[in-house]
Protein backbone atom coordinates (compact mmCIF):
# COMPACT_ATOMS: atom_id res chain seq x y z
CA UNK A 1 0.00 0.00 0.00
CA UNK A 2 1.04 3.17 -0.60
CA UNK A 3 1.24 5.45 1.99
CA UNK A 4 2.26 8.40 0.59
CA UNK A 5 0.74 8.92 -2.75
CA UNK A 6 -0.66 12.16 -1.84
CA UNK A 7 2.88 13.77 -1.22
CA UNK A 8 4.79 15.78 -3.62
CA UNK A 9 8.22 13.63 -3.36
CA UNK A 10 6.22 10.14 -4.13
CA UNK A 11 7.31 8.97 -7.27
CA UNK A 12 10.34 11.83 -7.78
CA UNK A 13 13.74 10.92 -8.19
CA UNK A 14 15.77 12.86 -5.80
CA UNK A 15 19.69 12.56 -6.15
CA UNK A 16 20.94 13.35 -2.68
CA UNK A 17 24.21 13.68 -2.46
CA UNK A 18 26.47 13.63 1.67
CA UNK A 19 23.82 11.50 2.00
CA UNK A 20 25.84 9.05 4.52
CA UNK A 21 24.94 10.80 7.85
CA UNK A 22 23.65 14.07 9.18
CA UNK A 23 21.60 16.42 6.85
CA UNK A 24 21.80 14.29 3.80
CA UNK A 25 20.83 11.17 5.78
CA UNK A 26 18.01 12.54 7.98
CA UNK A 27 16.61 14.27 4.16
CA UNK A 28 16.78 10.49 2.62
CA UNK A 29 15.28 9.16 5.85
CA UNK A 30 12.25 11.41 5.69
CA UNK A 31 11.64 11.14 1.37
CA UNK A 32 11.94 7.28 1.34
CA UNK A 33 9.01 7.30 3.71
CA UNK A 34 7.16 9.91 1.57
CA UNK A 35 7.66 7.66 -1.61
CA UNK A 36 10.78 9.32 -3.44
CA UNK A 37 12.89 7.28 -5.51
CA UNK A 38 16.16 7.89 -3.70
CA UNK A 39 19.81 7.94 -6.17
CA UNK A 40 22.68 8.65 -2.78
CA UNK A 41 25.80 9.68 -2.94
CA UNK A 42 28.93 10.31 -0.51
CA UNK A 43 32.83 9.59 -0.34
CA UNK A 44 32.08 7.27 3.00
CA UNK A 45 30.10 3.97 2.54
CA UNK A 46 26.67 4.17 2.21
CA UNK A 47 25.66 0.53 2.62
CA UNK A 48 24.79 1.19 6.26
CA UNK A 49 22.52 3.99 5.13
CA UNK A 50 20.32 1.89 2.37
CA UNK A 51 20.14 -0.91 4.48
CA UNK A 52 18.07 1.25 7.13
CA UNK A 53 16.45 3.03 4.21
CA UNK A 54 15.27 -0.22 2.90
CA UNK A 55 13.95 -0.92 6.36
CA UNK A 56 11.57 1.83 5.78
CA UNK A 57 11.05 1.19 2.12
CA UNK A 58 6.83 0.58 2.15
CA UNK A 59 6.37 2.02 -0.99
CA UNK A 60 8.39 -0.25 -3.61
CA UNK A 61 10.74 3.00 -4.32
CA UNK A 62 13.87 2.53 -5.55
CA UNK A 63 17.47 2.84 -3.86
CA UNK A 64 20.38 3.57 -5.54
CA UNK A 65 23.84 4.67 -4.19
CA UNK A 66 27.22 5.48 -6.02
CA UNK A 67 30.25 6.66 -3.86
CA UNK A 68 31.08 10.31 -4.77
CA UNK A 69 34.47 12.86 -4.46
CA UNK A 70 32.74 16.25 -5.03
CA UNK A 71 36.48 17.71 -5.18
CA UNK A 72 37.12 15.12 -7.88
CA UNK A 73 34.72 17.34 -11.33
CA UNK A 74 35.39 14.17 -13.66
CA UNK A 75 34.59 11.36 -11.14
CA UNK A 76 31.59 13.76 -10.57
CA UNK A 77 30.40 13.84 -13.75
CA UNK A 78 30.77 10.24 -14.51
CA UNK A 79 28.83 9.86 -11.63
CA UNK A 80 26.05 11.85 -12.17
CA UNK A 81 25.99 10.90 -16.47
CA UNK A 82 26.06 6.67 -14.69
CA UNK A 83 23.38 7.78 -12.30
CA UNK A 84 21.34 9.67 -15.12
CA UNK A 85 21.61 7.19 -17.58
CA UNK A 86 19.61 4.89 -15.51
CA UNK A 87 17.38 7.54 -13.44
CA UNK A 88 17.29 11.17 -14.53
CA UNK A 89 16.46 13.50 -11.64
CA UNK A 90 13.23 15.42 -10.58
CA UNK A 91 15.15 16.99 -7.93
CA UNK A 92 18.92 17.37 -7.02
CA UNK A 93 19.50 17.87 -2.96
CA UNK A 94 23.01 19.18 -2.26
CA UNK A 95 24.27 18.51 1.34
CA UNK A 96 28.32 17.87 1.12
CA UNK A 97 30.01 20.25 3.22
CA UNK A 98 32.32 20.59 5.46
CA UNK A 99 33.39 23.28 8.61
CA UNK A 100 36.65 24.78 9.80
CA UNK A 101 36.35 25.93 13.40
CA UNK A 102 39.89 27.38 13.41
CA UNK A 103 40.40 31.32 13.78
CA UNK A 104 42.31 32.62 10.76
CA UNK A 105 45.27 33.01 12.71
CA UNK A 106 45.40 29.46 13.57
CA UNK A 107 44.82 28.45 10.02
CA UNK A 108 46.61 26.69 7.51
CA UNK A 109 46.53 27.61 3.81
CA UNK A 110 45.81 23.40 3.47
CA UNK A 111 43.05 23.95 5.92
CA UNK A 112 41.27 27.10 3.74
CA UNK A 113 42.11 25.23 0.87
CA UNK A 114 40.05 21.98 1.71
CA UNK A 115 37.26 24.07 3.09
CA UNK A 116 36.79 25.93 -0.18
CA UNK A 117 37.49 22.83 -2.03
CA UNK A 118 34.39 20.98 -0.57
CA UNK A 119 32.22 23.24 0.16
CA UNK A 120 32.63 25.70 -3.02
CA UNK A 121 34.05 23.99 -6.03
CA UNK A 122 32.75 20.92 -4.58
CA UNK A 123 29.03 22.69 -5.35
CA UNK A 124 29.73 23.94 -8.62
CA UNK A 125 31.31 20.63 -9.43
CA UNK A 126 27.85 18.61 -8.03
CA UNK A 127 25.88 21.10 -10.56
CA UNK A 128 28.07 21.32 -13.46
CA UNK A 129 27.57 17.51 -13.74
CA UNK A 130 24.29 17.30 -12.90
CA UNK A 131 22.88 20.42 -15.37
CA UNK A 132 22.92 18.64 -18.74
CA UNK A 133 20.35 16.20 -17.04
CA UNK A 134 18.10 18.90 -15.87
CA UNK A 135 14.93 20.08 -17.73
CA UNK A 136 11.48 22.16 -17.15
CA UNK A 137 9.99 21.50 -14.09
CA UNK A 138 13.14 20.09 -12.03
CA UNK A 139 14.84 21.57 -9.38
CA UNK A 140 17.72 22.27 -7.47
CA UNK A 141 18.60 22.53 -3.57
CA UNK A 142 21.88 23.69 -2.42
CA UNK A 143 22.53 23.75 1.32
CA UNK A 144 23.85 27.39 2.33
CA UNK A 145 23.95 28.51 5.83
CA UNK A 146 23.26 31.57 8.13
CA UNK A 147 27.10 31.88 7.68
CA UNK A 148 26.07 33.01 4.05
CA UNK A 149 24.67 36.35 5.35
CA UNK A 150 27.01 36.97 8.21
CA UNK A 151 30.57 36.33 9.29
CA UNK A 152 31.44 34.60 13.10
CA UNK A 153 34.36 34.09 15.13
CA UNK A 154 36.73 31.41 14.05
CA UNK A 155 34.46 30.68 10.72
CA UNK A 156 36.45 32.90 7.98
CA UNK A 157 37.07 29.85 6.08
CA UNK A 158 33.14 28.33 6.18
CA UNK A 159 31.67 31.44 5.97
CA UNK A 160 33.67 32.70 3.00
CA UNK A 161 33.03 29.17 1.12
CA UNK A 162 29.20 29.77 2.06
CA UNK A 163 28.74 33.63 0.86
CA UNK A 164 30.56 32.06 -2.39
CA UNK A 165 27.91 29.75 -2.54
CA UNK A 166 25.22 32.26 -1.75
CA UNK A 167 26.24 34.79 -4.91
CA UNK A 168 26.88 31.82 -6.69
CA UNK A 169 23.49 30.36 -6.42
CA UNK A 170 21.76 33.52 -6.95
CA UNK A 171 23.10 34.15 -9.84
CA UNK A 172 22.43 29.90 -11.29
CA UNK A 173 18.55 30.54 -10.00
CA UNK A 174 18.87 34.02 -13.08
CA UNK A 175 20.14 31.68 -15.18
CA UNK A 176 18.45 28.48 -15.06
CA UNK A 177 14.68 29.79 -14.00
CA UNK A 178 14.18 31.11 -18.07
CA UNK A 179 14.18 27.31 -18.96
CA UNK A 180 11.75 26.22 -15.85
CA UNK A 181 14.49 24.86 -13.57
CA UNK A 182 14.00 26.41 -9.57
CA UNK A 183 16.33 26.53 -7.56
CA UNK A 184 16.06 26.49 -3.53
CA UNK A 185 19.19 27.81 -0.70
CA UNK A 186 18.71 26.25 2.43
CA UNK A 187 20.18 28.37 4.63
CA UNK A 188 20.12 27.05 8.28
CA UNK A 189 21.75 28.29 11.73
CA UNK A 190 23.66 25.32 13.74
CA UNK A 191 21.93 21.87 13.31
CA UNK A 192 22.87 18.92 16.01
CA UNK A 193 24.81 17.04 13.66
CA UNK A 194 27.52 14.20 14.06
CA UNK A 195 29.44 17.33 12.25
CA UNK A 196 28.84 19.91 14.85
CA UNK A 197 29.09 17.98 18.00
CA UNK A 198 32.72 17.49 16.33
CA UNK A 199 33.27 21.11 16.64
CA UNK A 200 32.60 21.26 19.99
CA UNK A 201 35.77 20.17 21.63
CA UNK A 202 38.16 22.48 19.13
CA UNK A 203 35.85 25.55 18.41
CA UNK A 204 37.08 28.69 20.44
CA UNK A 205 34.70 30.02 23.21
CA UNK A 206 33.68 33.22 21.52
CA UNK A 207 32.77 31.03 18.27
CA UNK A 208 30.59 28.97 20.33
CA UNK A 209 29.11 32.23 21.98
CA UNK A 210 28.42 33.56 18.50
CA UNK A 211 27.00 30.46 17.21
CA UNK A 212 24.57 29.93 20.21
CA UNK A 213 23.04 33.77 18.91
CA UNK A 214 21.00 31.89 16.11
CA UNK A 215 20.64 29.21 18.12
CA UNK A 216 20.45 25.19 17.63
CA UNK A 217 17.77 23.39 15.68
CA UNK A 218 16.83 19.66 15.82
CA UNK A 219 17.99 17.81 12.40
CA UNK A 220 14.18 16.62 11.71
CA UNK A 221 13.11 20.04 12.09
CA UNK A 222 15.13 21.27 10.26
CA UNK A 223 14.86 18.56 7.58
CA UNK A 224 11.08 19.35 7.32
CA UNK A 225 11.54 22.94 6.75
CA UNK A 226 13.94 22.67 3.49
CA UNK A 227 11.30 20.29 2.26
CA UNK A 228 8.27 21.99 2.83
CA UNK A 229 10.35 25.32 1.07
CA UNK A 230 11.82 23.11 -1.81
CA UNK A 231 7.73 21.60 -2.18
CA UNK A 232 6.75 25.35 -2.62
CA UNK A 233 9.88 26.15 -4.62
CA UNK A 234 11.02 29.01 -2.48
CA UNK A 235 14.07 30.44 -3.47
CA UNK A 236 15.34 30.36 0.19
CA UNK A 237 14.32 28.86 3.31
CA UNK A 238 15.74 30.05 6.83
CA UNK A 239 14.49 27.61 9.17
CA UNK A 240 14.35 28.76 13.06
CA UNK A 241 12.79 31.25 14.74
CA UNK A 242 16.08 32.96 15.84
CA UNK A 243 17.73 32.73 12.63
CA UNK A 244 15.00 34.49 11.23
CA UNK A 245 15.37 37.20 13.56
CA UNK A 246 18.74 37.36 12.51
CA UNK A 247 18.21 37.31 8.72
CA UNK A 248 15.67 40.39 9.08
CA UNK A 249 18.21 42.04 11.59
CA UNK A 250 20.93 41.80 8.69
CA UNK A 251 18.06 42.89 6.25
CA UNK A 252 17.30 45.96 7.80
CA UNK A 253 19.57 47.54 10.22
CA UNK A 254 22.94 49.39 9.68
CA UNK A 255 25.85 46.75 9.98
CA UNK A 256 27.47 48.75 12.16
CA UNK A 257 24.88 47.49 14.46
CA UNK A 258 25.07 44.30 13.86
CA UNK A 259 29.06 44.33 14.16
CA UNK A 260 28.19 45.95 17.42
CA UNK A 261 26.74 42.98 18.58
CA UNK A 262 29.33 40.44 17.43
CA UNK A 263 31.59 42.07 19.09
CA UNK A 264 30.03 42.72 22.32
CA UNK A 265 29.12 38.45 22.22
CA UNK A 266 32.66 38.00 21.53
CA UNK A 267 34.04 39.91 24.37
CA UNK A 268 31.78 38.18 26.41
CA UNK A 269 32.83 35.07 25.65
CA UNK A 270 36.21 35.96 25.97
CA UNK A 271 35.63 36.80 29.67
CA UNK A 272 34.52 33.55 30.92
């Protein structure tokens, strides 16, 4: 029986790609349950991943997974033209990114590097291949973050790689809308994550006091807001009360103001 037949994932082919764990995961988790035909990607192993997916396979979709280097653009597109010759997709979910909790002090060039490696060119490498297998009517999510809109202690290397990905994406959505493809920027404050709890133990105290501003959402929560945006094809979905504050605070007062209170948190933090 099918559960799901009334939702607007049943039946879609969604290519998810970082779908091993965290954000990519919990998306796969909830669409396989709603009826999606699910094509997975990551550089780790995803058999642990489809066999719980299959576990929760009622509705006779299909699971397909192919292991992925984003950094790697023709491994990426042989990928994507092996994955499209078989299933072409209704809907492309972006999720492979990484952080680097280090103040720019502390950094590396290797570490900046690898950042902007994954997160950026790793992006335009995921939609390069993916594009010629696109038509009217599909769409495209790309996972952002509030770092898009606003710098924070010890991010200068994740938040640079996410405003690239911000103007980037605008810019693709000008593009591509003309011939009927939408694009969606999920833009999200700090999730609880396998990936964040990392951060925890290295992350400076004034990045922690900064991050804690927009505060911390719940990965299913979080999950259900990009898909309820992407099923209403907004361009960009902020999910979280506080982050929303924060997005209109950026909107529509001076930054002066908002440096103001960046600073002040910092300090703060500092102190203790």
């Amino acid at each position: 029986m099918d559960y799901f037949s009334n939702s607007y994932f049943a039946k879609k082919t969604v290519y998810i790609t970082g779908a091993a764990s965290g954000i990519g995961f919990e998306t796969a988790r909830q669409l396989i349950q709603q009826g999606a035909n699910l094509v997975l990607f990551d550089v780790q192993a995803l058999d642990e991943a489809v066999v719980i997916l299959e576990d929760l396979n009622k509705n006779n979709a299909s699971i397909v997974s192919h292991q992925l280097d984003v950094t790697d653009a023709d491994m990426t597109a042989k990928q994507m033209a092996d994955a499209a010759s078989k299933q072409s997709p209704d809907i492309l979910m972006h999720f492979v990114g990484i952080t680097g909790p280090w103040t720019f002090d502390d950094m590396s060039q290797a570490q900046f590097e690898r950042v902007i490696n994954i997160n950026l060119f790793g992006t335009r490498n995921v939609l390069a291949a993916v594009r010629p297998f696109l038509s009217r009517g599909d769409q495209v999510m790309v996972t952002a973050s509030m770092a898009s809109f606003t710098g924070s202690y010890g991010y200068s290397s994740y938040s640079a790689s996410k405003f690239a990905i911000w103007g980037m994406m605008q810019s693709i959505s000008f593009e591509w809308q003309p011939h009927g493809i939408d694009i969606t920027v999920f833009a999200p404050p700090p999730i609880d994550t396998p990936l964040t709890q990392a951060e925890v133990g290295v992350m400076a105290k004034a990045g922690v006091g900064m991050k804690k501003l927009a505060g911390e959402l719940k990965i299913e929560d979080a999950v259900k807001s990009m898909l309820k945006g992407v099923e209403k094809r907004q361009f960009l979905v902020v999910p979280g009360v506080m982050a929303n504050i924060i997005r209109l605070q950026l909107r529509f007062f001076p930054v002066s103001w908002v440096n103001w209170i960046g600073n002040k948190t910092v300090a703060f933090s500092l102190k203790k």
